[in-house]
Structure formats: C-alpha cells, structure tokens
C-alpha atoms as a PDB file:
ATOM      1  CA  UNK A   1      82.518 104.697  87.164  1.00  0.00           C
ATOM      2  CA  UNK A   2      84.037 107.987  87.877  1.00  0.00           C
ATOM      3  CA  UNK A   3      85.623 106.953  90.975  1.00  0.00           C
ATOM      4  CA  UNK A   4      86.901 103.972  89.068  1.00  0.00           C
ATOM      5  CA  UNK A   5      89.662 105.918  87.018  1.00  0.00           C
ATOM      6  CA  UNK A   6      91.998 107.274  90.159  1.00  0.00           C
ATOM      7  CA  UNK A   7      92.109 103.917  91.118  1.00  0.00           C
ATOM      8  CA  UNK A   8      93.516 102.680  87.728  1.00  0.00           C
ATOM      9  CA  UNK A   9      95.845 104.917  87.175  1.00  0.00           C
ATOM     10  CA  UNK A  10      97.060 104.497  90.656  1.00  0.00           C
ATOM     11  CA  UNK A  11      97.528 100.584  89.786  1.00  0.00           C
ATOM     12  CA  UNK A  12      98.847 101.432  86.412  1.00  0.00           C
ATOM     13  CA  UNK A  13     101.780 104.013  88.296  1.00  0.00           C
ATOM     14  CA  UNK A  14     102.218 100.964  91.086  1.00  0.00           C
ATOM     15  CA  UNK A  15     102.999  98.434  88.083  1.00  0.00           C
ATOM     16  CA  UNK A  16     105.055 100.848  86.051  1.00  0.00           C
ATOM     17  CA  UNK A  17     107.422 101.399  89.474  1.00  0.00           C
ATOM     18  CA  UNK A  18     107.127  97.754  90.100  1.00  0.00           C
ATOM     19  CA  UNK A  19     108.472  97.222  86.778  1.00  0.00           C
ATOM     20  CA  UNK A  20     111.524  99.676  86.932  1.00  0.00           C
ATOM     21  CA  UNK A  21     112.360  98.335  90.048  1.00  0.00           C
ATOM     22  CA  UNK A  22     112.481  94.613  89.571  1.00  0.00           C
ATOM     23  CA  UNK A  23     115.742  95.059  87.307  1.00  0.00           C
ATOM     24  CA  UNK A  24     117.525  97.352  90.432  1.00  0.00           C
ATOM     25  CA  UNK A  25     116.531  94.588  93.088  1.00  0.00           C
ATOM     26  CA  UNK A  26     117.870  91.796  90.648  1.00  0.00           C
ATOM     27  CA  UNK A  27     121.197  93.695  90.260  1.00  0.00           C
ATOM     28  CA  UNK A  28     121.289  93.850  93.994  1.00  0.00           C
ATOM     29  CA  UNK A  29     121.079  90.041  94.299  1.00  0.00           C
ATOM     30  CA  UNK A  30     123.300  89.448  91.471  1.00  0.00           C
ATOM     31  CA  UNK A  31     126.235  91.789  93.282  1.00  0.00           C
ATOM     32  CA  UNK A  32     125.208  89.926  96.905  1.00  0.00           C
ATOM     33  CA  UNK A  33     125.779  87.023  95.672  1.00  0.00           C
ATOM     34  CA  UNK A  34     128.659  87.880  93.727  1.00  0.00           C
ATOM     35  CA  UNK A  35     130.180  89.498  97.279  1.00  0.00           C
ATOM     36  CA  UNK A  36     129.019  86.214  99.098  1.00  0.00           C
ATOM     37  CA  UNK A  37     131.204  83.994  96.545  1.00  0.00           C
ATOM     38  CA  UNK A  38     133.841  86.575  97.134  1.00  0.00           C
ATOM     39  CA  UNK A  39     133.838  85.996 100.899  1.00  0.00           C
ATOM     40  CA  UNK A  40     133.607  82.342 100.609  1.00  0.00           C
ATOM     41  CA  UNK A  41     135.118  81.310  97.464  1.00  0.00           C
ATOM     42  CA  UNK A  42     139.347  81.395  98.821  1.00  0.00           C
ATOM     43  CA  UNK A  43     137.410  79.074 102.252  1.00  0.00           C
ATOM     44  CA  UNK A  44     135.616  77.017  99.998  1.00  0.00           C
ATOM     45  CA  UNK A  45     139.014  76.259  97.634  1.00  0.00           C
ATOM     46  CA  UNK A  46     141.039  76.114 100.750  1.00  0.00           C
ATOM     47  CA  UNK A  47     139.164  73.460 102.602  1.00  0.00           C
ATOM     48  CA  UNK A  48     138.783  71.333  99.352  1.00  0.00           C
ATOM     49  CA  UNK A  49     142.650  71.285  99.062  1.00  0.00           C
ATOM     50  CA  UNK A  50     143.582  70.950 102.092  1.00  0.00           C
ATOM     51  CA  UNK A  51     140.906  68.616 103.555  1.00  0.00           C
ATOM     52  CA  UNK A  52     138.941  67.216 100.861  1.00  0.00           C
ATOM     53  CA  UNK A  53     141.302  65.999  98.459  1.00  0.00           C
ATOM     54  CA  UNK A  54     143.267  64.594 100.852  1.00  0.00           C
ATOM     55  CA  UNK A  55     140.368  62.596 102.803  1.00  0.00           C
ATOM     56  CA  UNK A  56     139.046  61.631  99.184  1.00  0.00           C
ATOM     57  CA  UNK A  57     142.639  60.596  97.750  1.00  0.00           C
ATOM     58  CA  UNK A  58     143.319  58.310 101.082  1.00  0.00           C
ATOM     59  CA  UNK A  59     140.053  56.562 100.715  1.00  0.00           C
ATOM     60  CA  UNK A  60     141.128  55.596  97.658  1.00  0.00           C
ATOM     61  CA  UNK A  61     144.776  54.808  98.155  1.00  0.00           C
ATOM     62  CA  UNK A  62     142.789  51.993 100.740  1.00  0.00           C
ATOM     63  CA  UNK A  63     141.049  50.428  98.534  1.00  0.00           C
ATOM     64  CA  UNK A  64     144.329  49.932  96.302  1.00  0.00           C
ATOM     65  CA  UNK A  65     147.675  48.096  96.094  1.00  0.00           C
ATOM     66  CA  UNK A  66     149.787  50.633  96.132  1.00  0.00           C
ATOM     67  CA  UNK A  67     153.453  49.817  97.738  1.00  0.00           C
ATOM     68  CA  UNK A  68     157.245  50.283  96.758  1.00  0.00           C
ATOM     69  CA  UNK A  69     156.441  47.453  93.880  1.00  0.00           C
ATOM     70  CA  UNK A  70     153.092  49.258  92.500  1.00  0.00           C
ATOM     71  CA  UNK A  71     153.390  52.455  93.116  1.00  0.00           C
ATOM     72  CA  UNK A  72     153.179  54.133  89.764  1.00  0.00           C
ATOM     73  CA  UNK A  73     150.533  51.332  88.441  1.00  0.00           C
ATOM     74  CA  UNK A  74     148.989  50.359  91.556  1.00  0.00           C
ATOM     75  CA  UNK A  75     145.080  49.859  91.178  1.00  0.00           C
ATOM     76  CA  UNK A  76     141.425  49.202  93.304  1.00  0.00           C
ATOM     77  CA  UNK A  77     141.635  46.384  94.515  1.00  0.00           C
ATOM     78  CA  UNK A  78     138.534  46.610  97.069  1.00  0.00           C
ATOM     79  CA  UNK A  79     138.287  46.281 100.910  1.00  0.00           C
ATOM     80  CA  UNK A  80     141.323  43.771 100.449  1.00  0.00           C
ATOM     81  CA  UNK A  81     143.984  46.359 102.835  1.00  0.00           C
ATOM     82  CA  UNK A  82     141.187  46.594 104.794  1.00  0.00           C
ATOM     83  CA  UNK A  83     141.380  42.892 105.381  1.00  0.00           C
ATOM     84  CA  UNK A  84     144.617  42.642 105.929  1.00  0.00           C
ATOM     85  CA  UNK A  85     145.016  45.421 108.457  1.00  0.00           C
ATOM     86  CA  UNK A  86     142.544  43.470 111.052  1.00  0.00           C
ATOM     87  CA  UNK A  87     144.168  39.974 110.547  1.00  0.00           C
ATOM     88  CA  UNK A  88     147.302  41.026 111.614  1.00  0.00           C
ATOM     89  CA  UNK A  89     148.270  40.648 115.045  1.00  0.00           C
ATOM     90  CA  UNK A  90     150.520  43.484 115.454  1.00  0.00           C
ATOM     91  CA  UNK A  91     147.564  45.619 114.734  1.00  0.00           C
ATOM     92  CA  UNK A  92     145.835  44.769 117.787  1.00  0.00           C
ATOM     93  CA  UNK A  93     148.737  44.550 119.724  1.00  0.00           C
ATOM     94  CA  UNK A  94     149.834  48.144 119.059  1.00  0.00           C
ATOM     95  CA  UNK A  95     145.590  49.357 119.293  1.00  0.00           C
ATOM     96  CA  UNK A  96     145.510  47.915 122.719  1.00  0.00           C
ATOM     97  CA  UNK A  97     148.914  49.874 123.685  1.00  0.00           C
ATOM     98  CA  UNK A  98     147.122  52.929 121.974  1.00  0.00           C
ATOM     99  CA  UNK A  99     144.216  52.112 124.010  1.00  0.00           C
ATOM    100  CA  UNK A 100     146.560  52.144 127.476  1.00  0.00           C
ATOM    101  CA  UNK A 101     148.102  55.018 126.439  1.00  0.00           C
ATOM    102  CA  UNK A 102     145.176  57.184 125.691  1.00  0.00           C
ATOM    103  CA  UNK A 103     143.708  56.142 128.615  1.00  0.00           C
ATOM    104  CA  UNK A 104     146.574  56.560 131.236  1.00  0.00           C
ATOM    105  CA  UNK A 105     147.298  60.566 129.621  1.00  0.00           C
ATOM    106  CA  UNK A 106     143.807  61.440 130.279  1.00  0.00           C
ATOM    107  CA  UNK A 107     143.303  60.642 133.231  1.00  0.00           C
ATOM    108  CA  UNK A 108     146.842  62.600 134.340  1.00  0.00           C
ATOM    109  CA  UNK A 109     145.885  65.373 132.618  1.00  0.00           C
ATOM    110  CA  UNK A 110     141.949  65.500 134.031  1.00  0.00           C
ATOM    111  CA  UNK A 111     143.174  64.584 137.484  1.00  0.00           C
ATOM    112  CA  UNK A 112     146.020  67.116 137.116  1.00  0.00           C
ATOM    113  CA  UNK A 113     144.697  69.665 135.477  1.00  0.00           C
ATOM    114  CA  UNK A 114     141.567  69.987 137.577  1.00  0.00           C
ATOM    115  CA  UNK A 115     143.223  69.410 141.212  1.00  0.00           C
ATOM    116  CA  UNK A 116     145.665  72.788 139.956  1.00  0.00           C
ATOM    117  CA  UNK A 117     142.617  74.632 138.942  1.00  0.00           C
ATOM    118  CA  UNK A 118     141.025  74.059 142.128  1.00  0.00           C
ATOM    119  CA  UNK A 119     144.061  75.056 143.654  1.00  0.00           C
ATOM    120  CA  UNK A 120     144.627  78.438 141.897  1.00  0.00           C
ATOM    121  CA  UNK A 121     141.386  78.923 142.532  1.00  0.00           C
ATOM    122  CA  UNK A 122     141.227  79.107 146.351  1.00  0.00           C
ATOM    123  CA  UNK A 123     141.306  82.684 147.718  1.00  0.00           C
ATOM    124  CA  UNK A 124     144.544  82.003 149.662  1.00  0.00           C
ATOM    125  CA  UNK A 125     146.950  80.950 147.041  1.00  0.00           C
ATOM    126  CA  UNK A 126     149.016  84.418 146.685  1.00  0.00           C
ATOM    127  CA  UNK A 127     150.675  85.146 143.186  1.00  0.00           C
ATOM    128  CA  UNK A 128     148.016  83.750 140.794  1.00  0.00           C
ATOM    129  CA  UNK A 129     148.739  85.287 137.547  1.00  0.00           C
ATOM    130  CA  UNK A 130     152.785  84.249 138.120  1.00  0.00           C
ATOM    131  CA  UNK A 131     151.743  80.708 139.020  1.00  0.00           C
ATOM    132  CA  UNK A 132     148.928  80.396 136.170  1.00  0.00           C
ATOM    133  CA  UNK A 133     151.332  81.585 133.592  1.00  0.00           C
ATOM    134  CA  UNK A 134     154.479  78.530 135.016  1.00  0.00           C
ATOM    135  CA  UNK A 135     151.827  75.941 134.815  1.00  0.00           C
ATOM    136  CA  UNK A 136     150.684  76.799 131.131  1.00  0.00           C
ATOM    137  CA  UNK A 137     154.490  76.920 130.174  1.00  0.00           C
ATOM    138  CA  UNK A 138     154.885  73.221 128.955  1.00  0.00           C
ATOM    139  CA  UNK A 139     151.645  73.716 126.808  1.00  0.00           C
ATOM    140  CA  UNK A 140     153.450  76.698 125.483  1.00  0.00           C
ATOM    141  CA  UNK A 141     156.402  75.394 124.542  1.00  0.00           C
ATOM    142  CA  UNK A 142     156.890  73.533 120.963  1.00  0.00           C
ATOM    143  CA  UNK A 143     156.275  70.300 121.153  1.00  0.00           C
ATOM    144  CA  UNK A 144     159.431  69.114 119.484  1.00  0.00           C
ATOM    145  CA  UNK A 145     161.792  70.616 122.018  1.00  0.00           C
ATOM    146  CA  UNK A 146     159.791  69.590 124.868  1.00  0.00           C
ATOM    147  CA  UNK A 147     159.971  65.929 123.621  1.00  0.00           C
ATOM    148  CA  UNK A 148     163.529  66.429 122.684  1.00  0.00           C
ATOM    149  CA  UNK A 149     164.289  67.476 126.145  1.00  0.00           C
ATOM    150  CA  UNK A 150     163.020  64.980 127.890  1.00  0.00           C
ATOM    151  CA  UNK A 151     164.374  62.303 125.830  1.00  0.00           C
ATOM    152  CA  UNK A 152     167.763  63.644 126.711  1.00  0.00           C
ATOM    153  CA  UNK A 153     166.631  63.627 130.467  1.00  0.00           C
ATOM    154  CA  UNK A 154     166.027  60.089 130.101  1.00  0.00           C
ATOM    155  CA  UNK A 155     169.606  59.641 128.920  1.00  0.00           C
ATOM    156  CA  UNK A 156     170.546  56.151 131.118  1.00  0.00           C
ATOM    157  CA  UNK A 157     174.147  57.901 131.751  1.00  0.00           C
ATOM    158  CA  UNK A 158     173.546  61.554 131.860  1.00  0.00           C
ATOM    159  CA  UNK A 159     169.834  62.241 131.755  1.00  0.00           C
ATOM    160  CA  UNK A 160     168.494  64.001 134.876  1.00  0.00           C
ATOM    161  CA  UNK A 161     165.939  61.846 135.787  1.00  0.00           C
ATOM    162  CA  UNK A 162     168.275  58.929 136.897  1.00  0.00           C
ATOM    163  CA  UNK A 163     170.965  61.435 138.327  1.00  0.00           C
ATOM    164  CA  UNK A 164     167.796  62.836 140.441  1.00  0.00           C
ATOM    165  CA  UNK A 165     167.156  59.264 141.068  1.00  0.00           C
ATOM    166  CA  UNK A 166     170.448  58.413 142.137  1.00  0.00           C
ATOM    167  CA  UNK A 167     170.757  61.288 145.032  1.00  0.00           C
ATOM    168  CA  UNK A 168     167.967  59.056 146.854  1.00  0.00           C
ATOM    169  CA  UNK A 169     169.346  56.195 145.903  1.00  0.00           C
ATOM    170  CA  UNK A 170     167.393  54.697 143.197  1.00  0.00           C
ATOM    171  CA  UNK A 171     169.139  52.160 140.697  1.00  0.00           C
ATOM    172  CA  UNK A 172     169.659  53.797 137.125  1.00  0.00           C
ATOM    173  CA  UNK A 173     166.240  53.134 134.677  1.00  0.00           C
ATOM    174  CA  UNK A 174     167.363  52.161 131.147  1.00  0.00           C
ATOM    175  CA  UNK A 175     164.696  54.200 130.224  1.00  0.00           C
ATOM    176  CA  UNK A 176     164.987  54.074 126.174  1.00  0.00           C
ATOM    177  CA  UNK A 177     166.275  50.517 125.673  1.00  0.00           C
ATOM    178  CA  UNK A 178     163.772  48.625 127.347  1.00  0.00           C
ATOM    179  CA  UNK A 179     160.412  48.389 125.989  1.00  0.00           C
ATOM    180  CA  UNK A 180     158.032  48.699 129.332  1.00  0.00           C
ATOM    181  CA  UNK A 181     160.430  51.353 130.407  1.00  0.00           C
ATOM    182  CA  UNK A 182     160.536  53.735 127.138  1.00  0.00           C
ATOM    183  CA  UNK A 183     156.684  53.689 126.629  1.00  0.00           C
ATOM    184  CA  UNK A 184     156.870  54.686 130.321  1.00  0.00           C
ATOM    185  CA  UNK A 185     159.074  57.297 129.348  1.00  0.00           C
ATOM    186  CA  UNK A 186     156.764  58.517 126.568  1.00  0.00           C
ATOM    187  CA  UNK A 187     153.846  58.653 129.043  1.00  0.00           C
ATOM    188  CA  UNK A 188     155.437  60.466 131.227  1.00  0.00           C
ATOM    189  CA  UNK A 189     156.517  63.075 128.592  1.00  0.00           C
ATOM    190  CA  UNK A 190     153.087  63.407 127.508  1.00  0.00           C
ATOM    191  CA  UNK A 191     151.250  63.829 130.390  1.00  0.00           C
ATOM    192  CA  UNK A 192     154.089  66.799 131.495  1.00  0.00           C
ATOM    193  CA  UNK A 193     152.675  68.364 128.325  1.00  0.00           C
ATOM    194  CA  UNK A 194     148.862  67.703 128.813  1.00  0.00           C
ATOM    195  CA  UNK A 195     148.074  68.575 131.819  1.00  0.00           C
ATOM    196  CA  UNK A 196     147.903  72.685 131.525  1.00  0.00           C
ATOM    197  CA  UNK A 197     145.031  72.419 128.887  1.00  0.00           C
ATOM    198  CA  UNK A 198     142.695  70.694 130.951  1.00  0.00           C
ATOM    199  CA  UNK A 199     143.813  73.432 133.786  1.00  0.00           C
ATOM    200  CA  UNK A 200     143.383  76.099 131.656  1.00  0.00           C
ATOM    201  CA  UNK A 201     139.728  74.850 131.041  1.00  0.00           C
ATOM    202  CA  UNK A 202     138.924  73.784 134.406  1.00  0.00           C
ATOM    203  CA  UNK A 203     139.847  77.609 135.180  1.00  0.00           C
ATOM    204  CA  UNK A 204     137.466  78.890 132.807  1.00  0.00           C
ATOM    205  CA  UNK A 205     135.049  76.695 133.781  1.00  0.00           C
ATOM    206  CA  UNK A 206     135.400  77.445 137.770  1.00  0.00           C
ATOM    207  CA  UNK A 207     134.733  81.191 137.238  1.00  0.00           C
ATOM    208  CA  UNK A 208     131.328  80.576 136.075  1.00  0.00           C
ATOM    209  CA  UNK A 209     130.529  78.674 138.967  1.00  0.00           C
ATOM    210  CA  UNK A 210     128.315  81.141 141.633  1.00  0.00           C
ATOM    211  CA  UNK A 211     129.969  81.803 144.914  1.00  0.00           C
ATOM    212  CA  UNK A 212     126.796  81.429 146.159  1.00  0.00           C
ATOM    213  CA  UNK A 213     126.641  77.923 145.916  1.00  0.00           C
ATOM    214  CA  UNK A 214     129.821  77.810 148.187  1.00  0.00           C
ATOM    215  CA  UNK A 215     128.546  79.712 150.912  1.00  0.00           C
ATOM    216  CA  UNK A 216     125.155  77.977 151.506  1.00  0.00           C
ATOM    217  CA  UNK A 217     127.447  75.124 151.581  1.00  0.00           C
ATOM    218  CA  UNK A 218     129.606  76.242 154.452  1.00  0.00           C
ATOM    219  CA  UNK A 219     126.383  77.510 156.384  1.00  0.00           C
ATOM    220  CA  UNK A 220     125.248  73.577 155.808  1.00  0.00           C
ATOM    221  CA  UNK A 221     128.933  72.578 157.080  1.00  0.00           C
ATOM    222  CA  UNK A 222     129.948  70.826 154.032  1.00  0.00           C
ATOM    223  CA  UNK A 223     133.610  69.449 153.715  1.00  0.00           C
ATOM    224  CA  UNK A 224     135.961  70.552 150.888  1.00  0.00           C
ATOM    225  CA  UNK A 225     135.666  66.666 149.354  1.00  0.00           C
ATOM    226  CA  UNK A 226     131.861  67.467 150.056  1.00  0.00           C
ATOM    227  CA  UNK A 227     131.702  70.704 147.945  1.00  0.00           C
ATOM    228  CA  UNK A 228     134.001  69.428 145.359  1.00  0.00           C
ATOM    229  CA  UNK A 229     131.712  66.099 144.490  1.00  0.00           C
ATOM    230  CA  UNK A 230     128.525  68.331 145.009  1.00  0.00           C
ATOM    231  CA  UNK A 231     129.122  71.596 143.423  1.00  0.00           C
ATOM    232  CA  UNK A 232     132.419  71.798 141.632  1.00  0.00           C
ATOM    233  CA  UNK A 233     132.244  68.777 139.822  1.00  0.00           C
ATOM    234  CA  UNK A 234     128.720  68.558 138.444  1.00  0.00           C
ATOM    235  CA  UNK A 235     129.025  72.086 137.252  1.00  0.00           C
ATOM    236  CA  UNK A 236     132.276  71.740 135.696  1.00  0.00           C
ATOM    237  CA  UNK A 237     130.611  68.993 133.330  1.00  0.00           C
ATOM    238  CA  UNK A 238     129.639  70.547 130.512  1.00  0.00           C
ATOM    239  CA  UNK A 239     132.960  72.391 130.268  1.00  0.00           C
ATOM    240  CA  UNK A 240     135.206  69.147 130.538  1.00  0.00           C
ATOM    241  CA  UNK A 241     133.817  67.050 128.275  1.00  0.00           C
ATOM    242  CA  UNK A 242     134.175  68.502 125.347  1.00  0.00           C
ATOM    243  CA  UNK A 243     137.809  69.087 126.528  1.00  0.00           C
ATOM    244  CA  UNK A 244     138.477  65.184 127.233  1.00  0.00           C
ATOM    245  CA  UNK A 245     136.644  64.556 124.127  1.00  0.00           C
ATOM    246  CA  UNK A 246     138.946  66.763 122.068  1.00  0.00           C
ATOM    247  CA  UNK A 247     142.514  65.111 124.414  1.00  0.00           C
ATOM    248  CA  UNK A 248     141.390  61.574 123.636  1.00  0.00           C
ATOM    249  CA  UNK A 249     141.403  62.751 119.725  1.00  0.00           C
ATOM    250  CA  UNK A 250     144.584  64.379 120.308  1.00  0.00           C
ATOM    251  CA  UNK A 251     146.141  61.867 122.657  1.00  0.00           C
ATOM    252  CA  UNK A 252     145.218  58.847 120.588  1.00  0.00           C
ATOM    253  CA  UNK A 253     146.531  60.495 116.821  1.00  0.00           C
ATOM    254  CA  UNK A 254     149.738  62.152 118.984  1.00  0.00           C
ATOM    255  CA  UNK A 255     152.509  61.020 116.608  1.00  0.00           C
ATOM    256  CA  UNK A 256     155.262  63.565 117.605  1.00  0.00           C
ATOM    257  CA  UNK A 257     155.638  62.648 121.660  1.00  0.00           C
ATOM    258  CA  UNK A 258     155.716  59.146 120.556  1.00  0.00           C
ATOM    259  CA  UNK A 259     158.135  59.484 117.765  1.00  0.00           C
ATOM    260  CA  UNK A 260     160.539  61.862 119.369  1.00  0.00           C
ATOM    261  CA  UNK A 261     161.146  60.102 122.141  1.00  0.00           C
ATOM    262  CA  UNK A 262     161.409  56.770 121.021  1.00  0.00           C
ATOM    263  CA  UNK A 263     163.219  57.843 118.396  1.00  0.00           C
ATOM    264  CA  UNK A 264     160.623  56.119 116.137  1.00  0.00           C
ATOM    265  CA  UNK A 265     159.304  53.517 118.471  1.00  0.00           C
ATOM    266  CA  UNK A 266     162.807  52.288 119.607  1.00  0.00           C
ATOM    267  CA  UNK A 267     163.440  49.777 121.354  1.00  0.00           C
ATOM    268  CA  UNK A 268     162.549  47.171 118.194  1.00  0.00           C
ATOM    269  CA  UNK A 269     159.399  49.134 117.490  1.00  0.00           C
ATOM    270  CA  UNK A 270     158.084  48.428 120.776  1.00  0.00           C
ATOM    271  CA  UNK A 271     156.684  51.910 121.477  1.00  0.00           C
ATOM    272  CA  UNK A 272     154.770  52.410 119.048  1.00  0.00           C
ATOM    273  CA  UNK A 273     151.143  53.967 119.097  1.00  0.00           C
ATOM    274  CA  UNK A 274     148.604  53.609 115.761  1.00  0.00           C
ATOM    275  CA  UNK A 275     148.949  56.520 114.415  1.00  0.00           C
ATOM    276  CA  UNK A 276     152.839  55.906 114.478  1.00  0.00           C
ATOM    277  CA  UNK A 277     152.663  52.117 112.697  1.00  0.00           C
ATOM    278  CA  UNK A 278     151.026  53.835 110.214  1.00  0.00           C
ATOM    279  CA  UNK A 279     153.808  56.525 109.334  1.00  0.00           C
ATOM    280  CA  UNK A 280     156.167  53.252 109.917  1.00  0.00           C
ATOM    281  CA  UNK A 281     153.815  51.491 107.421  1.00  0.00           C
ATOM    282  CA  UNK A 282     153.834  54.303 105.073  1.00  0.00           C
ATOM    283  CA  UNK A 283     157.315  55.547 104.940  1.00  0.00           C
ATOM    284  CA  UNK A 284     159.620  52.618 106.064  1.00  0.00           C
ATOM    285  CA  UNK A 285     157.498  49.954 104.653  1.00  0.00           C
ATOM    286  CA  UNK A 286     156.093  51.572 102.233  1.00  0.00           C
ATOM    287  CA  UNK A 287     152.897  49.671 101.967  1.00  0.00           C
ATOM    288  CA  UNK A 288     151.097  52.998 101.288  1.00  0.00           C
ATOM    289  CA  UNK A 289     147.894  51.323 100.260  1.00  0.00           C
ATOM    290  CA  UNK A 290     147.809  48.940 103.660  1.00  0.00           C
ATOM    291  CA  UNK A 291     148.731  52.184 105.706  1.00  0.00           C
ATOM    292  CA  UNK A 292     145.948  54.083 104.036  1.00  0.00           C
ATOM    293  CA  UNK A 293     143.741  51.768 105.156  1.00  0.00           C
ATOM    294  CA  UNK A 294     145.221  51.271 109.008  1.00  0.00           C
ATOM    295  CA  UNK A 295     144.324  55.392 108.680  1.00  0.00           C
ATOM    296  CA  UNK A 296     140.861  54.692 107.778  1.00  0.00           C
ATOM    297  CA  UNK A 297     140.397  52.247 110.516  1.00  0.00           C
ATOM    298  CA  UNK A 298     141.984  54.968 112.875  1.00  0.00           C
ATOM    299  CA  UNK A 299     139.435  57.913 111.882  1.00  0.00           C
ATOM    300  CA  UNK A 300     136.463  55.501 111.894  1.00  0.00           C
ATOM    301  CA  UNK A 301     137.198  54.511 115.343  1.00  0.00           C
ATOM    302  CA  UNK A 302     137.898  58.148 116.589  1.00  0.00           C
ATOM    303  CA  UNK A 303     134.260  59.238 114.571  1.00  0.00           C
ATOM    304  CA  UNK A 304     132.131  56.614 116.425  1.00  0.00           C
ATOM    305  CA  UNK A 305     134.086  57.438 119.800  1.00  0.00           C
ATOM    306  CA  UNK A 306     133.012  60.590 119.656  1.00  0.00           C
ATOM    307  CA  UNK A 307     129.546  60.090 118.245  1.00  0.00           C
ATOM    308  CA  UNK A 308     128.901  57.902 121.122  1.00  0.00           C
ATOM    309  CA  UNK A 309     131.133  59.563 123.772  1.00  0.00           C
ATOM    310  CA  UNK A 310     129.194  62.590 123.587  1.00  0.00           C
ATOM    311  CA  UNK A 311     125.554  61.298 123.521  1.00  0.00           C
ATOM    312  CA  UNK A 312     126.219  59.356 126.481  1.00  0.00           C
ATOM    313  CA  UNK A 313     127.494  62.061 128.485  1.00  0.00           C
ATOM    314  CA  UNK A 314     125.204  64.659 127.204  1.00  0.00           C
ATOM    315  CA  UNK A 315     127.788  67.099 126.493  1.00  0.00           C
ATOM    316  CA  UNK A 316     125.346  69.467 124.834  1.00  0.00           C
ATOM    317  CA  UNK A 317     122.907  69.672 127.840  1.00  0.00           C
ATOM    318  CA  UNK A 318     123.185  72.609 129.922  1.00  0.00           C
ATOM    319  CA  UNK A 319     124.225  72.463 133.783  1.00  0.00           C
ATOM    320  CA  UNK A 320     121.508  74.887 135.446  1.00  0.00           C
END
C-alpha cells in the first residue's frame, strides 16, 4: 500500500499533462488544416472553374435543344442530340477522315522523330547541341504562324512549294482548292510540326539506354537494323507510349492546323477534322446543343482509346 501512492500520483501528473496538452495538439490540427485549405483552396476553385463547370455545363447543353431558335429557353430534352449526331452521315464521314488523319501524323512523327534521335545520337554526328536545337524549332514556334506560313507556301501562284516544284519540273498543285489536295496540305503542315516532340522524347529515352548493351552486341556482330529491333526499340517502349498516347489526343482534338490552313475546312468544308465540325456546328450553325453532344462523343472516344490503348501495351510496366 505504501508503494501504491508514487504510482498514483505519477498517473494523476500523466493525466493532468495529458489534459493541458490535448487543447495545444487540437490547435495544431486546427491551424494544419487551416494552412492545408490555404495551399489548396485557390487549386481547388481554379480547377472547378476552369474544368468542372465547363465539363458539367457541356453535359448538359447535350442533353438540350439549345440552337440560334432556343437559345435563351432551350431545355433537356434527353439523349435526343445524341441521336442525331450518329445518324448523320457527315459524322462518320468526317470521323473516318479524323481517323486517317490521326493515323497518318503519328506515324510521321514516330517514324521521324525516332530515326533523328537515333541519328543525333550516334557518336559521329558533329555539332549536336546546334542540330538538336534546328530540329526542335518548328515545335517552338507558335502554332498560328507556323500554320499561317505554310498556308501561304501552298499559295497555287506564289507559294514556295509549287515554285520548288516547278524548278524540277513538277505541274503546279492547287493545293487549297481541291479537297484531296488541301487535307494533304494540312497533313503535311502537321506532321512539319510534330515530329520534334517525339525526337525530343526518343532523346531522353536513348540516354537511359546502357552502352553496354551496344557493345556485347558488336562483339556478337550484330547489324545496326539488328541492334535497333533488339535493343533500341524494346527499351525505348515505355518512354514512347505514353508520348503516342498523348499525340493521338493531341492530333485527333488539333483544331488550329486544321482551321488555319483550310481556312476553316475550305474547299466546301471538305477538310474538316471532328473537333473542327464541332466549332462549325457550334459557331456557324449554331446548333450548340447538337455540337455539345458531337463533343461528348469526341471525349468518350478519346477516354476509352486511352483506357484501352494503354492496357494493351502495358505502358506502366517497366523495361528491365
């Protein structure tokens, strides 16, 4: 019983601290979290503006009527845009020439961009950091000019690219009035500008790549088309798929190439990509409601791409 008191008192001292402290620890939290909200709060209000409200408002504008005629008391009307978006023909007709273009940029700019890294990348090229720095300069540029530009190059009379044509002889391309030969055009503009991203990422990714590797393979006698298809392009995977997966996004909702060129998809609306029809939709038309809904259709397409895209290249899975 005598021992029995220290130990008390001691317990009694513990709870009495305990006590006092609890309010200093909750005033702690309370100013954390306070800081946290701080931090966060302009992010938080930023994103909902800018992001949110938008993605929320257009999912509503597509399930309404809203148009020139209804466009102070347009209301739901359902999945009804949504309806009328897939049965009409010029729809698909302009998705499948969204389709060839996507497909034809990418694989310029892969092809491109990684032959040039390879390139740069050889011990003998002399001048790297003056070469590397030309290549990146049509990424680098504003878009807008660079589209500008070349739709001034492909000026029929006095564009370059049929007076370079002409020196060896080539017939003049009426390269904006004709419908084949202006979405040509457009490709070609695009892929100009593409190509120094995926470069710029197939350099990254070629530094990580051991020299090692390389060497055992000339001691084996391995051919430069050997070592390329063996070594450089297995290991250069996980870096360029997440880069094509990001230029298909970009290449299939590129409105400003398109529309700059064509001069909004002249010749008779020929040229014209999705994303494109659906500014046309919104703000020549102005079946806002039916173009929210094309939009919709556009981003649901581009989600499931890339949720499949990805899983069945196993982006995420490591090289080594």
């Amino acid at each position: 019983m005598l021992e029995a008191k220290p130990i008390t008192a001691g317990l009694e001292v513990q709870e009495r601290a305990a006590e006092d402290a609890a309010p200093v620890k909750t005033r702690e939290a309370r100013q954390r979290t306070f800081f946290l909200w701080g931090l966060l709060g302009p992010t938080v209000l930023i994103v909902l503006a800018v992001v949110a409200y938008p993605f929320v408002y257009n999912v509503v504008l597509s399930l309404s009527n809203m148009n020139i005629v209804h466009i102070r008391d347009w209301e739901v009307i359902g999945l009804q845009q949504y309806a009328s978006v897939l049965a009409e023909p010029a729809v698909w007709a302009v998705f499948f020439k969204t389709v060839v273009w996507t497909l034809v940029n990418i694989v310029f700019h892969v092809g491109l961009g990684v032959w040039l890294a390879v390139i740069l990348n050889k011990a003998f090229i002399v001048g790297k950091p003056a070469w590397r720095v030309l290549l990146i300069l049509p990424w680098a540029l504003p878009q807008y000019i660079t589209a500008l530009t070349w739709r001034g190059m492909f000026n029929y009379e006095y564009g370059a690219v049929n007076l370079i044509a002409g020196v060896f002889g080539a017939e003049p391309v009426a390269w904006l009035t004709s419908p084949l030969e202006a979405f040509v055009a457009v490709i070609l503009t695009n892929i100009w500008l593409g190509f120094p991203f995926m470069m710029v990422v197939a350099l990254g990714g070629l530094q990580s790549i051991p020299g090692e590797l390389y060497e055992a393979a000339d001691v084996d006698g391995a051919s430069e088309w050997t070592k390329f298809w063996q070594i450089t392009a297995p290991l250069l995977r996980p870096v360029m798929i997440p880069a094509i997966t990001l230029g298909i996004v970009w290449t299939f909702n590129n409105i400003n190439v398109v529309w700059l060129v064509s001069n909004g998809g002249e010749p008779n609306d020929q040229t014209h990509i999705l994303v494109s029809y659906v500014y046309e939709a919104a703000f020549s038309m102005y079946r806002f409601g039916w173009a929210a809904a094309l939009s919709m259709v556009i981003f649901g397409i581009l989600f499931l791409f890339t949720q499949v895209f990805l899983k069945r290249t196993n982006a995420t899975e490591a090289a080594y």
